[in-house]
PDB file of N, CA and C in Angstrom:
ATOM      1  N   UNK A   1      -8.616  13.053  -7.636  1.00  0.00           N
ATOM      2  CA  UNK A   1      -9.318  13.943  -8.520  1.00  0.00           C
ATOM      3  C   UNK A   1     -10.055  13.163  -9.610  1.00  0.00           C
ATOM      4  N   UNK A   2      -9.392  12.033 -10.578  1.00  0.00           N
ATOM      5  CA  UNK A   2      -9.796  11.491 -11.309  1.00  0.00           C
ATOM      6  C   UNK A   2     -11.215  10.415 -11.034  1.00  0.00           C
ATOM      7  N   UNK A   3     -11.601   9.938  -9.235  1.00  0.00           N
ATOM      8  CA  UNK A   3     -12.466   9.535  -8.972  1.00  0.00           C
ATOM      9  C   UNK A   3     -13.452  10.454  -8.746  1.00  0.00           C
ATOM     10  N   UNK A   4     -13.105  11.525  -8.211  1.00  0.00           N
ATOM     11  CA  UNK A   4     -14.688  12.748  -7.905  1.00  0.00           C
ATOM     12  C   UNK A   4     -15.214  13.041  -9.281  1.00  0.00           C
ATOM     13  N   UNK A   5     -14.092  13.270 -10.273  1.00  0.00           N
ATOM     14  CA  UNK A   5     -14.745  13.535 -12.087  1.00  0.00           C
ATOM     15  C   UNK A   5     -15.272  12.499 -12.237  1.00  0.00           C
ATOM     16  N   UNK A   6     -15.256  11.182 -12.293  1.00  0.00           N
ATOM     17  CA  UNK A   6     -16.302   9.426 -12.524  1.00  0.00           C
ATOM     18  C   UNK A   6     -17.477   9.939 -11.830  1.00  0.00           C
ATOM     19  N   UNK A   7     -17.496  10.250 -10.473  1.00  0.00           N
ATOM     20  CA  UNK A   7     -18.774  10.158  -9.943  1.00  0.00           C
ATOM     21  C   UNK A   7     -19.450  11.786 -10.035  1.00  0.00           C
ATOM     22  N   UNK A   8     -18.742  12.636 -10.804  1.00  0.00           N
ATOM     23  CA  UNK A   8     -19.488  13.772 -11.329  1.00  0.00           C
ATOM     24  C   UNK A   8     -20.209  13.603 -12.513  1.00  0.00           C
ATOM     25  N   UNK A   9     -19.269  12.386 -13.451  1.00  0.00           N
ATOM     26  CA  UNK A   9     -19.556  12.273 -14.711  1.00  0.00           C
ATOM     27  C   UNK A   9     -21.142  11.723 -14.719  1.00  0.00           C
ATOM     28  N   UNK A  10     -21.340  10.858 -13.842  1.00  0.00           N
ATOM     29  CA  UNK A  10     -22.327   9.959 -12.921  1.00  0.00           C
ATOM     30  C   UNK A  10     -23.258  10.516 -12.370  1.00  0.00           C
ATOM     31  N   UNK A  11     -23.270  11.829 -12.445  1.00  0.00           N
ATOM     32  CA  UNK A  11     -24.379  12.541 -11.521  1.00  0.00           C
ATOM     33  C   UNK A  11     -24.551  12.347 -10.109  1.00  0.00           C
ATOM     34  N   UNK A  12     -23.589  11.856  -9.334  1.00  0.00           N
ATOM     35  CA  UNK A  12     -23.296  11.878  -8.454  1.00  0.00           C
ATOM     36  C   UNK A  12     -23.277  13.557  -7.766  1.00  0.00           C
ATOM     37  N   UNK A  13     -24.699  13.806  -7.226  1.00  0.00           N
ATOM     38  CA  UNK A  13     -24.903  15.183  -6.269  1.00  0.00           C
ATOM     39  C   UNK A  13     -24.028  15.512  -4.994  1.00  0.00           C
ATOM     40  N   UNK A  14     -23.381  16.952  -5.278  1.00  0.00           N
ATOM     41  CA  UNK A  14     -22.445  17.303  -4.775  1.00  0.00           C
ATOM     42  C   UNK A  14     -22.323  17.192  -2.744  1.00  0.00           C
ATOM     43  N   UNK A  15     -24.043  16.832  -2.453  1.00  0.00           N
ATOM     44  CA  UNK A  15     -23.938  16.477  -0.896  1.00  0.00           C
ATOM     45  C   UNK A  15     -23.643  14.849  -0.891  1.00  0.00           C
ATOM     46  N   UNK A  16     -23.843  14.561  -1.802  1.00  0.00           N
ATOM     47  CA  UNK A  16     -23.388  12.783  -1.560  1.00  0.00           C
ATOM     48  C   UNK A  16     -21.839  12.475  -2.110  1.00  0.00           C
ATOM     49  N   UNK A  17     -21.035  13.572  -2.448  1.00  0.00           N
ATOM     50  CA  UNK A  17     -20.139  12.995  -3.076  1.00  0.00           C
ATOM     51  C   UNK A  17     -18.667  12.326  -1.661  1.00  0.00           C
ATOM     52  N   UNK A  18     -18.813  12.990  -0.739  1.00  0.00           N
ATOM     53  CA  UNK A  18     -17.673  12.232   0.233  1.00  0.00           C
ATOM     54  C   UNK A  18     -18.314  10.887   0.764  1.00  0.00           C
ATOM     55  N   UNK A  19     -19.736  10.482   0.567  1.00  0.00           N
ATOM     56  CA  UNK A  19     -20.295   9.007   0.980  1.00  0.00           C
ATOM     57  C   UNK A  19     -19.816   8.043  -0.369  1.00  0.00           C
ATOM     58  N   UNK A  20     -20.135   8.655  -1.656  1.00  0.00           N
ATOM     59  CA  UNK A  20     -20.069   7.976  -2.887  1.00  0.00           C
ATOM     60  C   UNK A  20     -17.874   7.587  -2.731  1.00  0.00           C
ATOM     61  N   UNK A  21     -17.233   8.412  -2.122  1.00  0.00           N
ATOM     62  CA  UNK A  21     -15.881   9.110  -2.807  1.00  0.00           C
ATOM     63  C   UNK A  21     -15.633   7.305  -1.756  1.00  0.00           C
ATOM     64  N   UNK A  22     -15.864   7.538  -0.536  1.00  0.00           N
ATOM     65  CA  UNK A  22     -15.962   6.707   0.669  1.00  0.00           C
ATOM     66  C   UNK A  22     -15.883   4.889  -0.196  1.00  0.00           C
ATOM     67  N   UNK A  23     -17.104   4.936  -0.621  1.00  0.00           N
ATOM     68  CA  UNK A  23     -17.488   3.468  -0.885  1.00  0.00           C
ATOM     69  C   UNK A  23     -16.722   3.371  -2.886  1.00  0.00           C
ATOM     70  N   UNK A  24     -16.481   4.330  -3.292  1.00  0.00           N
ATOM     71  CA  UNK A  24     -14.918   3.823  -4.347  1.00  0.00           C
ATOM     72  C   UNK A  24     -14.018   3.398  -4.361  1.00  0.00           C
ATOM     73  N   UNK A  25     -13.765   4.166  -2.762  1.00  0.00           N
ATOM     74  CA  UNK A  25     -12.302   3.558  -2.067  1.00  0.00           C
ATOM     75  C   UNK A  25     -12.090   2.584  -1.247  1.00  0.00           C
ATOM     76  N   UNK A  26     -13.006   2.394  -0.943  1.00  0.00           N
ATOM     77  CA  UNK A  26     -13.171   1.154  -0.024  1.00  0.00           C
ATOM     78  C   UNK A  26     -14.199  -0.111  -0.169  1.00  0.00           C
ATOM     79  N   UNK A  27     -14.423   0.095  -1.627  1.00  0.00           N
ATOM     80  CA  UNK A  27     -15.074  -1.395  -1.882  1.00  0.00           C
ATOM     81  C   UNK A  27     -14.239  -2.744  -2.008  1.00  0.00           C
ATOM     82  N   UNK A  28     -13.235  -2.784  -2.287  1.00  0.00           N
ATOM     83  CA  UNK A  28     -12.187  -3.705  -2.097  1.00  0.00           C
ATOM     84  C   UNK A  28     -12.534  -5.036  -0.722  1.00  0.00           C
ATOM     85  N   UNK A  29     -12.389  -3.703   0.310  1.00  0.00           N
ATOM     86  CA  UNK A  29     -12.499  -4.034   1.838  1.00  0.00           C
ATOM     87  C   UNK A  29     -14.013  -4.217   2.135  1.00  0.00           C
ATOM     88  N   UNK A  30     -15.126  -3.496   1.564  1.00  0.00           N
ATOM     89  CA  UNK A  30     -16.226  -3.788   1.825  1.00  0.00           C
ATOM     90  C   UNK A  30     -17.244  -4.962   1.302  1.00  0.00           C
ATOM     91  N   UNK A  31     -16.560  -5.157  -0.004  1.00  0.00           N
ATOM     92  CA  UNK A  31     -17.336  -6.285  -0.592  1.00  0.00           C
ATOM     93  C   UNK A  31     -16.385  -7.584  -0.899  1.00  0.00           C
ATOM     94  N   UNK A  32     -15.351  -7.841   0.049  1.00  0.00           N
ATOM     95  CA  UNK A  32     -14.340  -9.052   0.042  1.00  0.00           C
ATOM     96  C   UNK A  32     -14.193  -9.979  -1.112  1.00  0.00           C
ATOM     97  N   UNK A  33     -15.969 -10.327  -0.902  1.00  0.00           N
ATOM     98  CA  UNK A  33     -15.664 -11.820  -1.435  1.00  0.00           C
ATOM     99  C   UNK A  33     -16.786 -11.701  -2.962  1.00  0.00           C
ATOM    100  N   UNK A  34     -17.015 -10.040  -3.647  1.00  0.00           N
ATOM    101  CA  UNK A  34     -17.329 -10.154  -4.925  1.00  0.00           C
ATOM    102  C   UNK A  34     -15.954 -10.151  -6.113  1.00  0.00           C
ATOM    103  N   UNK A  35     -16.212 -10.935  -6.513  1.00  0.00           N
ATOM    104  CA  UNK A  35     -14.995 -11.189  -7.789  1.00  0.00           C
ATOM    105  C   UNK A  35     -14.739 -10.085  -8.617  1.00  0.00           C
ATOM    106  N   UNK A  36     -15.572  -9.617  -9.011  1.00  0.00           N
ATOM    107  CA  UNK A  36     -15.405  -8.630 -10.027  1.00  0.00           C
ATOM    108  C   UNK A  36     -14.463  -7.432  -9.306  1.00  0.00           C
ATOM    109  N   UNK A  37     -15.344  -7.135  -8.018  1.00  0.00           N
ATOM    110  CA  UNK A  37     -14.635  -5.419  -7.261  1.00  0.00           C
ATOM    111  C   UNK A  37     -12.996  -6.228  -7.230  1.00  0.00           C
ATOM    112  N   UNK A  38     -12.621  -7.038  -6.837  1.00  0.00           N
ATOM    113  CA  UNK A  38     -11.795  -8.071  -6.219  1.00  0.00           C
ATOM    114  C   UNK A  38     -10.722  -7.779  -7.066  1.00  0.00           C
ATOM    115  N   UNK A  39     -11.147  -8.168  -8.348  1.00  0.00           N
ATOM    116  CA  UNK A  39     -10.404  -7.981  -9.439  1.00  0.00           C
ATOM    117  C   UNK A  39      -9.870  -6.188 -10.362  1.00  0.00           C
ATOM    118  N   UNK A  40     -10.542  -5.540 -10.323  1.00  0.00           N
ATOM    119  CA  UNK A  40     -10.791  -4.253 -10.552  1.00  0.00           C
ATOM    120  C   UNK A  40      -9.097  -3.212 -10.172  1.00  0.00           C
ATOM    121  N   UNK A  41      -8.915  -2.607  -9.236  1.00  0.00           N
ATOM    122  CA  UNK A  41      -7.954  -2.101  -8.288  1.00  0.00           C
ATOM    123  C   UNK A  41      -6.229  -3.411  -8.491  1.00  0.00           C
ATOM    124  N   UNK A  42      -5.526  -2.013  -9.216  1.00  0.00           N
ATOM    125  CA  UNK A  42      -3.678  -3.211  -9.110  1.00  0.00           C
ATOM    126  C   UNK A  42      -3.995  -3.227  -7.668  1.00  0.00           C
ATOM    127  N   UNK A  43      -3.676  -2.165  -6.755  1.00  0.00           N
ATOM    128  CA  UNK A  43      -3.328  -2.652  -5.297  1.00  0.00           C
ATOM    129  C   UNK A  43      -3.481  -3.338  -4.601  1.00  0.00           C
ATOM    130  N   UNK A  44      -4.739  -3.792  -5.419  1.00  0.00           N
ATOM    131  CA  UNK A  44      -5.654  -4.697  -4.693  1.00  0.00           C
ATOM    132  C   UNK A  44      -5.218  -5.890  -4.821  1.00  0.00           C
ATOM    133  N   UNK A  45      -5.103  -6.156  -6.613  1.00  0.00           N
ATOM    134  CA  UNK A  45      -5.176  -7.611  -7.112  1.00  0.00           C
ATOM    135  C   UNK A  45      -3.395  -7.806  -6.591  1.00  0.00           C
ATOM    136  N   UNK A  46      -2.825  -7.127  -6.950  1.00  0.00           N
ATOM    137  CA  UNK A  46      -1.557  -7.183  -6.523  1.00  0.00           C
ATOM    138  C   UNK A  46      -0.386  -7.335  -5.111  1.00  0.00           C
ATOM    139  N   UNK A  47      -1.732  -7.291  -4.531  1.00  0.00           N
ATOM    140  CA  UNK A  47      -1.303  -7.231  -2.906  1.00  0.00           C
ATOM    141  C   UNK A  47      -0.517  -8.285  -2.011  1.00  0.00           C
ATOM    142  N   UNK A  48       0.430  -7.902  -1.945  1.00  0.00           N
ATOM    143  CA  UNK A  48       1.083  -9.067  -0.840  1.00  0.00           C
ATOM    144  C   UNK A  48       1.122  -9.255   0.693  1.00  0.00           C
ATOM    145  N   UNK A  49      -0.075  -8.143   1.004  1.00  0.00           N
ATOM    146  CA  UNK A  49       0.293  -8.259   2.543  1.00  0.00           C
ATOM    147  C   UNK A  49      -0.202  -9.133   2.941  1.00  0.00           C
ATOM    148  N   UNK A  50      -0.478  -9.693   3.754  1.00  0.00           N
ATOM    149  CA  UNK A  50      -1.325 -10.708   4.955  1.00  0.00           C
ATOM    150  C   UNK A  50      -1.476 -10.321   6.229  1.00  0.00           C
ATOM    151  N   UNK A  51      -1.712 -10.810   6.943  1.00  0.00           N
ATOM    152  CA  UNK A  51      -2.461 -10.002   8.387  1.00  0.00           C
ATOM    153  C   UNK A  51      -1.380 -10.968   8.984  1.00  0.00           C
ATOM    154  N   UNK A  52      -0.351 -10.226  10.275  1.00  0.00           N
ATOM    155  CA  UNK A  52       0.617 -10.739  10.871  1.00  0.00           C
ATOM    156  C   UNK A  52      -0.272 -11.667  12.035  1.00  0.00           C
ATOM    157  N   UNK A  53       1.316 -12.390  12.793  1.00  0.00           N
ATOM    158  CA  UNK A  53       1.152 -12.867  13.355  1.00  0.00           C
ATOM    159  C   UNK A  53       0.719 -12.320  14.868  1.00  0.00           C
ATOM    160  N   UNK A  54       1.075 -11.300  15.589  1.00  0.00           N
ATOM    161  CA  UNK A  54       1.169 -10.595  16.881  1.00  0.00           C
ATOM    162  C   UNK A  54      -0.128 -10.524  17.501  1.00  0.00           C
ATOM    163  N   UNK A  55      -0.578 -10.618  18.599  1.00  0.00           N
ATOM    164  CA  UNK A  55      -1.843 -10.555  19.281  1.00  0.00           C
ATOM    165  C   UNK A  55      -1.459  -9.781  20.485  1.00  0.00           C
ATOM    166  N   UNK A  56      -2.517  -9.338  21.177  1.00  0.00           N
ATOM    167  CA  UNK A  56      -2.698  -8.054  22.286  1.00  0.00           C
ATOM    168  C   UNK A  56      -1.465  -8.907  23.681  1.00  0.00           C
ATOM    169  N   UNK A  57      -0.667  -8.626  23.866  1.00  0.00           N
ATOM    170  CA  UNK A  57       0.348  -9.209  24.887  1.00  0.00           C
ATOM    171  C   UNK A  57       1.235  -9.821  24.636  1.00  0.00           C
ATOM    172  N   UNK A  58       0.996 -10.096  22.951  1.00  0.00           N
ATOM    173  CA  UNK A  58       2.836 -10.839  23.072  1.00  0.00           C
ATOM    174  C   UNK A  58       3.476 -10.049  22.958  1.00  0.00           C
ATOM    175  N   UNK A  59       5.153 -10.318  23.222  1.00  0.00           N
ATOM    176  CA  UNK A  59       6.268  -9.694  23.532  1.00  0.00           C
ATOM    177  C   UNK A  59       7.058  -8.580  22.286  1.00  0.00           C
ATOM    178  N   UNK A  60       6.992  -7.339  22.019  1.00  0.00           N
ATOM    179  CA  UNK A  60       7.242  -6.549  21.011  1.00  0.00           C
ATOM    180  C   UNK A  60       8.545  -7.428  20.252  1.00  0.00           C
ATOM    181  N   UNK A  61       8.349  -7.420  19.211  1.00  0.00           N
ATOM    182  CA  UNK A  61       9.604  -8.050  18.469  1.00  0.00           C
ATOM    183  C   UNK A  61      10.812  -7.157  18.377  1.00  0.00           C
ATOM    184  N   UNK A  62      12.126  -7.438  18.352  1.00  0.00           N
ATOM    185  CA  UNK A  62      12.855  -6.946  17.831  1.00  0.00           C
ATOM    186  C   UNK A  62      13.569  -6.029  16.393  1.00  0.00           C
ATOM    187  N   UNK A  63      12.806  -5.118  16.493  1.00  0.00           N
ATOM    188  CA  UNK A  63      12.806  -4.399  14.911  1.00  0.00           C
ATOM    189  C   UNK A  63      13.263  -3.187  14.937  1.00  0.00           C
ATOM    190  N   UNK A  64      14.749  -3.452  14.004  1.00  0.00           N
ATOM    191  CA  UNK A  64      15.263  -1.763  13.862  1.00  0.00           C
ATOM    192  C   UNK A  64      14.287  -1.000  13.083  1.00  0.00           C
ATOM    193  N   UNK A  65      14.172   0.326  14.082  1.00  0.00           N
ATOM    194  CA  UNK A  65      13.742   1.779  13.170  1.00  0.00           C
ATOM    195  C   UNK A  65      14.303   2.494  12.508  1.00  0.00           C
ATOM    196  N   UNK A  66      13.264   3.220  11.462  1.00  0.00           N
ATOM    197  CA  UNK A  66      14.265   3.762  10.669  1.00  0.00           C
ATOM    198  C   UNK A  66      14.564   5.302  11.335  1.00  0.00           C
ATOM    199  N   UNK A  67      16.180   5.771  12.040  1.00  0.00           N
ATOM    200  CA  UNK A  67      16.034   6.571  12.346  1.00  0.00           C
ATOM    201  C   UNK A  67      15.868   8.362  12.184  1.00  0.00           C
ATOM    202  N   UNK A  68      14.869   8.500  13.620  1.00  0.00           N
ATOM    203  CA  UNK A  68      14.656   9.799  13.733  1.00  0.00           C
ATOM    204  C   UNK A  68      15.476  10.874  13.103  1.00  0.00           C
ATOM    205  N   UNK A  69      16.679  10.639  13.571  1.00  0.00           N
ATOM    206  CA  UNK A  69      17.697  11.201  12.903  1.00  0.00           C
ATOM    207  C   UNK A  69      18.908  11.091  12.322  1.00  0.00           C
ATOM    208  N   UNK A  70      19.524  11.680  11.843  1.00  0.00           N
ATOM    209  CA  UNK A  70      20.812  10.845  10.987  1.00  0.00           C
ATOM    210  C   UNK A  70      21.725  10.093  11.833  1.00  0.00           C
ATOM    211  N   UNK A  71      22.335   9.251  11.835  1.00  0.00           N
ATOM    212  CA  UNK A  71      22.847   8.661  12.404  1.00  0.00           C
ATOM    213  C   UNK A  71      22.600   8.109  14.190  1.00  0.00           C
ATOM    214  N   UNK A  72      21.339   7.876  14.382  1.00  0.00           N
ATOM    215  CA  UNK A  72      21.073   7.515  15.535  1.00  0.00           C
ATOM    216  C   UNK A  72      20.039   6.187  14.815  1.00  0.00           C
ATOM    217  N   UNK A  73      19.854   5.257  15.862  1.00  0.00           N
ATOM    218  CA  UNK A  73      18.904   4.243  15.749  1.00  0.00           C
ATOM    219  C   UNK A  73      18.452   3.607  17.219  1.00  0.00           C
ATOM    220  N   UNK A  74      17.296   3.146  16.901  1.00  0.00           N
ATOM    221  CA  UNK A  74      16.449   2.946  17.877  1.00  0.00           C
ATOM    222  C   UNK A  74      15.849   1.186  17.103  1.00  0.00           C
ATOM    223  N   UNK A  75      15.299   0.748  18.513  1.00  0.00           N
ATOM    224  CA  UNK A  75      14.521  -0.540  18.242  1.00  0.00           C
ATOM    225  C   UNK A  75      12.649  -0.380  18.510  1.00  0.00           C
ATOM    226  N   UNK A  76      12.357  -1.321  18.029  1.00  0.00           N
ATOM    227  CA  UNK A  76      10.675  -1.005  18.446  1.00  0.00           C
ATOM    228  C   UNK A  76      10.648  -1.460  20.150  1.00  0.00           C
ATOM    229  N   UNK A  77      11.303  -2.223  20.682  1.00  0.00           N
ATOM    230  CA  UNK A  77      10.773  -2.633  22.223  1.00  0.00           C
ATOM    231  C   UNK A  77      11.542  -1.338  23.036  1.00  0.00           C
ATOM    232  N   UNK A  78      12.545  -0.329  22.352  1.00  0.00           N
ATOM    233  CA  UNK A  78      12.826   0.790  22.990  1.00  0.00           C
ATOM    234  C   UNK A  78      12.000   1.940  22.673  1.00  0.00           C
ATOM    235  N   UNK A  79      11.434   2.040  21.291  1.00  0.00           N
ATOM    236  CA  UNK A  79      10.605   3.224  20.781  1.00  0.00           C
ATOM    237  C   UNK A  79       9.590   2.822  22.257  1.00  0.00           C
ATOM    238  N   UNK A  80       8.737   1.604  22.436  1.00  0.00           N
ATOM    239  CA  UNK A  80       7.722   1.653  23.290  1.00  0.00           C
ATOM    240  C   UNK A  80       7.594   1.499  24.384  1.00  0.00           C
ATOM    241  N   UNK A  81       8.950   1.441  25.139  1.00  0.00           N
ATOM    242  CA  UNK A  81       8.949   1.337  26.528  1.00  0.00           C
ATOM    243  C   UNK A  81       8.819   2.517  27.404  1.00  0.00           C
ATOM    244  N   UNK A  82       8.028   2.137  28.343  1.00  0.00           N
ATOM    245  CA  UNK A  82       7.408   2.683  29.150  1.00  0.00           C
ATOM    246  C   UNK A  82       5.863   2.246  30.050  1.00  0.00           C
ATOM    247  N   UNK A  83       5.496   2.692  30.405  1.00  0.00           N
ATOM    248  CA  UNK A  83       4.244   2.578  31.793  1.00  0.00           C
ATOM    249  C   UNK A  83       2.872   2.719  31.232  1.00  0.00           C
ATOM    250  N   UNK A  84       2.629   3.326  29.875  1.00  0.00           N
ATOM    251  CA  UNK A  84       1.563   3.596  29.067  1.00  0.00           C
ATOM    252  C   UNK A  84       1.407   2.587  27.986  1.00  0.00           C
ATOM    253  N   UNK A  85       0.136   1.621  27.811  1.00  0.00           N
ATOM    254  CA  UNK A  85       0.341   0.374  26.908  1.00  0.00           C
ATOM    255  C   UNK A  85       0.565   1.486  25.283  1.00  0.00           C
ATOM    256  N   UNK A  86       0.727   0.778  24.377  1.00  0.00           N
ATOM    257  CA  UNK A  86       1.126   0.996  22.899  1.00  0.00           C
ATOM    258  C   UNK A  86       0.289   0.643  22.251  1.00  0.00           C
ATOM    259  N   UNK A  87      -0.249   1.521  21.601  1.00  0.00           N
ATOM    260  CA  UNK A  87      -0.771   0.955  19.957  1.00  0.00           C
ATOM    261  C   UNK A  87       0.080   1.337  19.334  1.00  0.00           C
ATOM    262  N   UNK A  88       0.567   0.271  17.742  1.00  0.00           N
ATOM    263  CA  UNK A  88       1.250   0.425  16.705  1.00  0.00           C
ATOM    264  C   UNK A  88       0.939   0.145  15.773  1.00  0.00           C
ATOM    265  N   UNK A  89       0.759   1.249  14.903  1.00  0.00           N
ATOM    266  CA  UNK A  89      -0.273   1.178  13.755  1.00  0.00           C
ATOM    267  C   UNK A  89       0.823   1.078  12.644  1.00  0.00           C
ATOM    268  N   UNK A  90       0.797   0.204  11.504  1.00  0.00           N
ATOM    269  CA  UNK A  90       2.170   0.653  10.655  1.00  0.00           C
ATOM    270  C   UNK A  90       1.493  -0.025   9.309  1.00  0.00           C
ATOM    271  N   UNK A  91       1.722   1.137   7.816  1.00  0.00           N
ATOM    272  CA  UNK A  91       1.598   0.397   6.512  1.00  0.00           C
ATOM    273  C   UNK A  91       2.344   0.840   5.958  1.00  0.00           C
ATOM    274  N   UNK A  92       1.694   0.988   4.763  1.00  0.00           N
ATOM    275  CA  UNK A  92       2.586   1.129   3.577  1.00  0.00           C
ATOM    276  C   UNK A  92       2.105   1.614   2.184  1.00  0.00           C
ATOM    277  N   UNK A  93       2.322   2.858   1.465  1.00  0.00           N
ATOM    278  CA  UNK A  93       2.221   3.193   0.545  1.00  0.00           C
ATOM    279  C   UNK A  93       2.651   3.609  -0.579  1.00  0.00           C
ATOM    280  N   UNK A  94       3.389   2.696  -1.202  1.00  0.00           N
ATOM    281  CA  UNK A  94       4.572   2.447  -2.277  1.00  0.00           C
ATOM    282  C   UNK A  94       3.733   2.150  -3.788  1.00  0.00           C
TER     283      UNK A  94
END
């Protein structure tokens, strides 16, 4: 809410505002390597992720899930087994 009021404050016209809302949120990722955007955003400056190690065919790692239900647990090479390849998409918003 507090970004659509900036780019209202801005005159930002109400057919451009999900392109404008778009490139607020994602200048971080779009302009990498300007210092200033870089700096701007905690999540950003604060970020500890890094891009893993795993590529298209290596072997699913061993990783407990958190389970489905109370007292049951599962692994990731059991969540994905089966005859249909896997995508596994996973973040984080803390």
């Amino acid at each position: 809410m507090l970004q659509r009021r900036v780019l209202q404050v801005h005159s930002v016209p109400p057919e451009r505002m999900a392109a404008a809302l778009f490139v607020l949120r994602a200048a971080a990722q779009l302009f990498p390597h300007d210092e200033d955007v870089q700096s701007i955003p905690l999540y950003v400056r604060h970020n500890r992720a890094e891009q893993g190690s795993l590529r298209a065919g290596d072997l699913i790692p061993l990783v407990t899930l958190h389970p489905p239900k109370p007292g049951t647990t599962t692994t990731l090479p059991v969540a994905c087994a089966g005859q249909q390849p896997t995508l596994l998409v996973a973040g984080s918003f803390t």
